[in-house]
C-alpha atoms as a PDB file:
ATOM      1  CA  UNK A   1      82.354  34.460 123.861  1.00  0.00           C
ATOM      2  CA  UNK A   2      81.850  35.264 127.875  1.00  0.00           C
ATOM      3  CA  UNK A   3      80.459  32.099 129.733  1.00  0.00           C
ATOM      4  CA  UNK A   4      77.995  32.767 133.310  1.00  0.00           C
ATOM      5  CA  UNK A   5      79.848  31.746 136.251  1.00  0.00           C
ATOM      6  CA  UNK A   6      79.805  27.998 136.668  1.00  0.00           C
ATOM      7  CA  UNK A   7      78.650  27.058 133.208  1.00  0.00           C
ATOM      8  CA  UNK A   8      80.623  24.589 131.342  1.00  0.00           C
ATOM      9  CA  UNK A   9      81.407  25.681 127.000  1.00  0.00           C
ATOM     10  CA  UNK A  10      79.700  22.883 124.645  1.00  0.00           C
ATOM     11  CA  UNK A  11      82.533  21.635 123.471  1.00  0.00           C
ATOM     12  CA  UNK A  12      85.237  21.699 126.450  1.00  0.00           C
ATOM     13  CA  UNK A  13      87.647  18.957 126.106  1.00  0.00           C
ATOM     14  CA  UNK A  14      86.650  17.981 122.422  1.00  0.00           C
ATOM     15  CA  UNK A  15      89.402  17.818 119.669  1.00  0.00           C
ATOM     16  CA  UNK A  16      88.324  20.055 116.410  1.00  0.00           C
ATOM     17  CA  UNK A  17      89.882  17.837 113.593  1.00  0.00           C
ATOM     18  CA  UNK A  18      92.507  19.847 111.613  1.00  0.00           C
ATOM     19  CA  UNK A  19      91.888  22.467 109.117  1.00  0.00           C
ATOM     20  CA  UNK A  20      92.490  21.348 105.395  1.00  0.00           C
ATOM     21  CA  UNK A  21      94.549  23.855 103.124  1.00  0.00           C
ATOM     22  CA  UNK A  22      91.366  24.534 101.460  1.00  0.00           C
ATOM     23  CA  UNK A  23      90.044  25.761 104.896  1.00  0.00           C
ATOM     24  CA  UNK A  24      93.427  27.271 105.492  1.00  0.00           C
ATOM     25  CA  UNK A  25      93.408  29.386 102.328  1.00  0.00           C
ATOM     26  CA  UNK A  26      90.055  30.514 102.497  1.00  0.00           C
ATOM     27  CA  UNK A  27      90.355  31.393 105.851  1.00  0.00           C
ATOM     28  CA  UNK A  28      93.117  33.351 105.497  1.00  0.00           C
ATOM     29  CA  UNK A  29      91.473  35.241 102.355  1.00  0.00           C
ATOM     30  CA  UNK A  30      89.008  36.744 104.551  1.00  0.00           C
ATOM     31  CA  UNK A  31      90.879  37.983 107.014  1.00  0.00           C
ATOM     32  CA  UNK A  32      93.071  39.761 104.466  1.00  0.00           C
ATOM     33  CA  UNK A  33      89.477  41.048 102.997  1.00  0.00           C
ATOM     34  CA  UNK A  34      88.520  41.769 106.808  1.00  0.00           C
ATOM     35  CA  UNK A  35      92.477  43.621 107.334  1.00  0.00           C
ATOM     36  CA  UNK A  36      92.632  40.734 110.628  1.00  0.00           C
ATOM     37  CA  UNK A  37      96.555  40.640 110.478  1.00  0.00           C
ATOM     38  CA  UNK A  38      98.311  37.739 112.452  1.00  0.00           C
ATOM     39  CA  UNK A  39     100.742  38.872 115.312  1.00  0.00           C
ATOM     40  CA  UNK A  40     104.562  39.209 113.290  1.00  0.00           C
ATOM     41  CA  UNK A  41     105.982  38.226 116.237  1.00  0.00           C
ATOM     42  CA  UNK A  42     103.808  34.837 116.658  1.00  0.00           C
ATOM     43  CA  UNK A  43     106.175  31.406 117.275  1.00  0.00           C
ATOM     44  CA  UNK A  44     109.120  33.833 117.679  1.00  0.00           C
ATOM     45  CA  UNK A  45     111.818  34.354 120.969  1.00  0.00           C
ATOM     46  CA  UNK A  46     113.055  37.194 122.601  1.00  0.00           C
ATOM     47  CA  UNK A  47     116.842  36.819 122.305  1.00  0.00           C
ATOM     48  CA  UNK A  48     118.942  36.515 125.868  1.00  0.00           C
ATOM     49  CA  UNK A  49     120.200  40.271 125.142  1.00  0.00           C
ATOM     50  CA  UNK A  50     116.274  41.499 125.153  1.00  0.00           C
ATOM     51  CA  UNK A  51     115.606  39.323 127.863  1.00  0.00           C
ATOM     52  CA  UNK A  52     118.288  40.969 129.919  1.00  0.00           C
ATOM     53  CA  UNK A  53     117.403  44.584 128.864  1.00  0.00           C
ATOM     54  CA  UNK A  54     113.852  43.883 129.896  1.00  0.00           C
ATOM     55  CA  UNK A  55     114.716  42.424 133.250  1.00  0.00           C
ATOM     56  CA  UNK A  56     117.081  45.873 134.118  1.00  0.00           C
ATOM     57  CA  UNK A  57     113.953  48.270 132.953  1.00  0.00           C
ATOM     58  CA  UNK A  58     111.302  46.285 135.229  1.00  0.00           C
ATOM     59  CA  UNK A  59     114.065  46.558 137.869  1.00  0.00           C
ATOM     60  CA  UNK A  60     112.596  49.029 140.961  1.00  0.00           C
ATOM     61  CA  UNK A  61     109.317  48.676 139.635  1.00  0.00           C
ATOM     62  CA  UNK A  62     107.895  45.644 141.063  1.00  0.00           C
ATOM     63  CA  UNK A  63     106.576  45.722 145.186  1.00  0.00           C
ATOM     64  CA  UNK A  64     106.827  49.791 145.730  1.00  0.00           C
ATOM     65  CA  UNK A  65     103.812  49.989 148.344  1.00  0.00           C
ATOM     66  CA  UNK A  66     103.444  53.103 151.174  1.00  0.00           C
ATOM     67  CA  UNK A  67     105.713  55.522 150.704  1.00  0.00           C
ATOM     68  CA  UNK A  68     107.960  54.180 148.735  1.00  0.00           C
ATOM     69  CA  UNK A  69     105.394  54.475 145.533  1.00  0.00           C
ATOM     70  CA  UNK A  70     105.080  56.991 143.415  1.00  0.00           C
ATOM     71  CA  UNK A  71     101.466  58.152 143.777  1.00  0.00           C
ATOM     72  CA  UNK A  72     101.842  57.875 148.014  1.00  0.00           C
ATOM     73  CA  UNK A  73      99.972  60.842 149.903  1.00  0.00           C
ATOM     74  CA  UNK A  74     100.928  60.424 153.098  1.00  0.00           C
ATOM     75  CA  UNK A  75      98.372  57.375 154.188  1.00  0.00           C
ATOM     76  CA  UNK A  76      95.246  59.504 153.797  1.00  0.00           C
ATOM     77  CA  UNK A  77      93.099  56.295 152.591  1.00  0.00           C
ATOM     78  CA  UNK A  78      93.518  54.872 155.640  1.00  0.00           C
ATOM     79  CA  UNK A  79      91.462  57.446 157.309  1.00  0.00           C
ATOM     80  CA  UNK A  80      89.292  57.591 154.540  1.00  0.00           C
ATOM     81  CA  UNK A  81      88.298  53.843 154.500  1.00  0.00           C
ATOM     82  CA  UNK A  82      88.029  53.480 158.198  1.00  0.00           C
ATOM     83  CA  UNK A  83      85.022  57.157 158.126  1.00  0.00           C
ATOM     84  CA  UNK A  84      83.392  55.671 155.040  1.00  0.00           C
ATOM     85  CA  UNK A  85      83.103  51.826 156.579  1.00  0.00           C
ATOM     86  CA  UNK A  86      81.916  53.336 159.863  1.00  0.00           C
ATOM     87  CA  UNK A  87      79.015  52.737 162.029  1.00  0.00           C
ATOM     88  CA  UNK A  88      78.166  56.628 162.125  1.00  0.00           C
ATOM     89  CA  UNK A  89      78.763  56.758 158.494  1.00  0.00           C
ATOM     90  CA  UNK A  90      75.903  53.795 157.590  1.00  0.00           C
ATOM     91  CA  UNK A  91      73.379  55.606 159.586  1.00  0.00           C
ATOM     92  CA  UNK A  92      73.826  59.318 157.909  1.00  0.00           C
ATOM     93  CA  UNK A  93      73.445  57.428 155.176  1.00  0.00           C
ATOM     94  CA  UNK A  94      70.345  55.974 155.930  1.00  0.00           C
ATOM     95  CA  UNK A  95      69.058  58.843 157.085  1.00  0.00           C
ATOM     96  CA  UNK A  96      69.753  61.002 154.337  1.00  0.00           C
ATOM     97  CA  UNK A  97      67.984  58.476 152.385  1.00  0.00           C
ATOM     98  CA  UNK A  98      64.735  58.106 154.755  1.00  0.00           C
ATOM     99  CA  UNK A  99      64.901  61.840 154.833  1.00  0.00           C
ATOM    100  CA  UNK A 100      64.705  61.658 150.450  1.00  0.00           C
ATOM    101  CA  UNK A 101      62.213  58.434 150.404  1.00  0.00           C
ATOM    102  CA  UNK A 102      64.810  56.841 148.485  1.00  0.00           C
ATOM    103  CA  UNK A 103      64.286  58.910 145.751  1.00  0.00           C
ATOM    104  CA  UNK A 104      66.856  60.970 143.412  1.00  0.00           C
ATOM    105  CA  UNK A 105      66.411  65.085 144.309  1.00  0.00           C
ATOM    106  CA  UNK A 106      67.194  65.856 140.959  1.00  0.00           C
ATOM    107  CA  UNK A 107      65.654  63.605 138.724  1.00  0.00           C
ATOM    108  CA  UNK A 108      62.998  62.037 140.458  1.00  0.00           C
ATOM    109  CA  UNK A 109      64.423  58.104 140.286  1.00  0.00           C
ATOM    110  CA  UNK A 110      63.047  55.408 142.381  1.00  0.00           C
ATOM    111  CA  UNK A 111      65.225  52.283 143.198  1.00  0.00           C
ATOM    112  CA  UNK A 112      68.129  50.301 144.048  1.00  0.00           C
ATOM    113  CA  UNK A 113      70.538  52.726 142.462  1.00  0.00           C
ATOM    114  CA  UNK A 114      70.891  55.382 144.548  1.00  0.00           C
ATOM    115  CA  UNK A 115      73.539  57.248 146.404  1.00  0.00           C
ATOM    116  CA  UNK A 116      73.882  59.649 149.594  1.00  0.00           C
ATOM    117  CA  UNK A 117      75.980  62.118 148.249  1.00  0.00           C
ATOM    118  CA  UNK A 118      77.857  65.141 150.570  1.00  0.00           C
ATOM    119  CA  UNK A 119      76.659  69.015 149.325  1.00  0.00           C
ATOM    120  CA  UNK A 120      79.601  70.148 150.755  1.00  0.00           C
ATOM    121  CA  UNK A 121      82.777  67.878 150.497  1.00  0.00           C
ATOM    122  CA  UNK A 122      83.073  65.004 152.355  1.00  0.00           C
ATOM    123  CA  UNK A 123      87.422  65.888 152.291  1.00  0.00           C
ATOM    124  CA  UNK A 124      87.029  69.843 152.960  1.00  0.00           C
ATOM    125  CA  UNK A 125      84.585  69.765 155.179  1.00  0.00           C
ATOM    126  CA  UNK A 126      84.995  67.082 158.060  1.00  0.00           C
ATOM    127  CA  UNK A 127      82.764  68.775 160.886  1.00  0.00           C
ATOM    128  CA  UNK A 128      79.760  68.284 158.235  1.00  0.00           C
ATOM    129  CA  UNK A 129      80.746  64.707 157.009  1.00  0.00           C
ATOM    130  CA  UNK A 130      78.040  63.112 159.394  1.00  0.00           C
ATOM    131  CA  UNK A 131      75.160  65.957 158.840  1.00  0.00           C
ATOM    132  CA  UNK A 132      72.254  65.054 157.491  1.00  0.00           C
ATOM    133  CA  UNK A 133      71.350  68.433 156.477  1.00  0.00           C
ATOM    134  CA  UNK A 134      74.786  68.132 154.495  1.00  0.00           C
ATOM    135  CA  UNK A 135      73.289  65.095 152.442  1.00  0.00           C
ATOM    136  CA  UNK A 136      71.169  64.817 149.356  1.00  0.00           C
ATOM    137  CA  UNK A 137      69.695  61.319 147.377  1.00  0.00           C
ATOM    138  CA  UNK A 138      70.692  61.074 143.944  1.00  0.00           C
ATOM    139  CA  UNK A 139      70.678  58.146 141.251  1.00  0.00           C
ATOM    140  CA  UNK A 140      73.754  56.960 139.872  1.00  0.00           C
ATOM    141  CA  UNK A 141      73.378  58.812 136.697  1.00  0.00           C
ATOM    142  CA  UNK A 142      72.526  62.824 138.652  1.00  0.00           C
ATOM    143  CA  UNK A 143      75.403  61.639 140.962  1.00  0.00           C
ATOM    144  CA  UNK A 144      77.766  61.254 138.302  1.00  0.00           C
ATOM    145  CA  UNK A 145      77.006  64.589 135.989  1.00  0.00           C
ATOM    146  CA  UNK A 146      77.156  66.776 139.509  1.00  0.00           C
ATOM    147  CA  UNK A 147      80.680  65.399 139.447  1.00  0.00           C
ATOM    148  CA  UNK A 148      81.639  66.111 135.978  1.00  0.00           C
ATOM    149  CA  UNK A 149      80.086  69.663 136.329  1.00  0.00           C
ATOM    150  CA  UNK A 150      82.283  70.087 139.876  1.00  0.00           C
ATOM    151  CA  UNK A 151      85.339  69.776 137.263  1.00  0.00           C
END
C-alpha cells in the first residue's frame, strides 16, 4: 500500500495481537494454493568466509566518479547541462512554442505536456541548437515515437 506524502497509515504504532496456529496454518495453505514461497534464506547468516568473499568482489567498485568510471566520455555532460539550463536555451524554447501555439505539430495536442524538440540534432548540429526554425512542438507521446523511429 503507497501512502500521499505527509499522511500518517491507520494503524501506525498499534500492536496486531499474534497469529494463532489456526491462523498460521491457514495462512500458510493459501499461499501454497497461491505458489507465495517464503525466502529459504529468511533468519539465516552469511558465514565470515562469504562475508569476506563479498567484501573482495565489491572491492574497486564503490566511489569510481569522472574518469575513473567505466561509462566516462570525456566530461561532455558538463557542456550539455550548462546549453540546456541556459538563458538562450529558455527563450528558443519559448519561442518555438509561441511560434506552435503550444500545440503538438503532429498530433494536434493542447496542454501542459509539451516539448520543444530539435529537427536536426541538438549534439550534431551545434550552430542550429538555438534556431527557431530548427524547432518543432510536440506532446510527450509524438516526442517519444519520433525517437523510437530515429532508432
Amino acid at each position: 500500500m503507497t501512502f500521499k506524502k505527509g499522511m500518517i497509515p491507520w494503524n501506525k504504532g498499534k500492536k496486531l495481537p499474534p497469529l494463532t496456529e489456526e491462523q498460521k496454518k491457514k495462512l500458510s495453505e493459501r499461499n501454497k494454493r497461491l505458489g507465495i514461497i517464503p525466502p529459504s534464506n529468511k533468519g539465516k547468516h552469511h558465514t565470515e568466509e562469504t562475508k569476506r568473499k563479498i567484501s573482495e568482489s565489491e572491492k574497486g567498485k564503490v566511489g569510481l566518479r569522472g574518469e575513473k568510471h567505466p561509462n566516462w566520455k570525456g566530461g561532455i555532460s558538463l557542456e550539455y547541462e550548462r546549453l540546456r539550463h541556459s538563458l538562450e536555451y529558455e527563450i528558443w524554447r519559448n519561442e518555438v512554442y509561441k511560434r506552435d501555439y503550444w500545440t503538438c505539430r503532429l498530433c494536434g495536442y493542447k496542454g501542459k505536456q509539451i516539448v520543444a524538440h530539435h529537427i536536426k540534432l541538438f549534439s550534431d548540429f551545434p550552430e542550429l541548437r538555438f534556431s527557431v526554425d530548427n524547432g518543432i512542438t510536440l506532446c510527450r507521446n509524438c516526442h517519444a515515437r519520433i525517437h523510437k523511429l530515429c532508432k
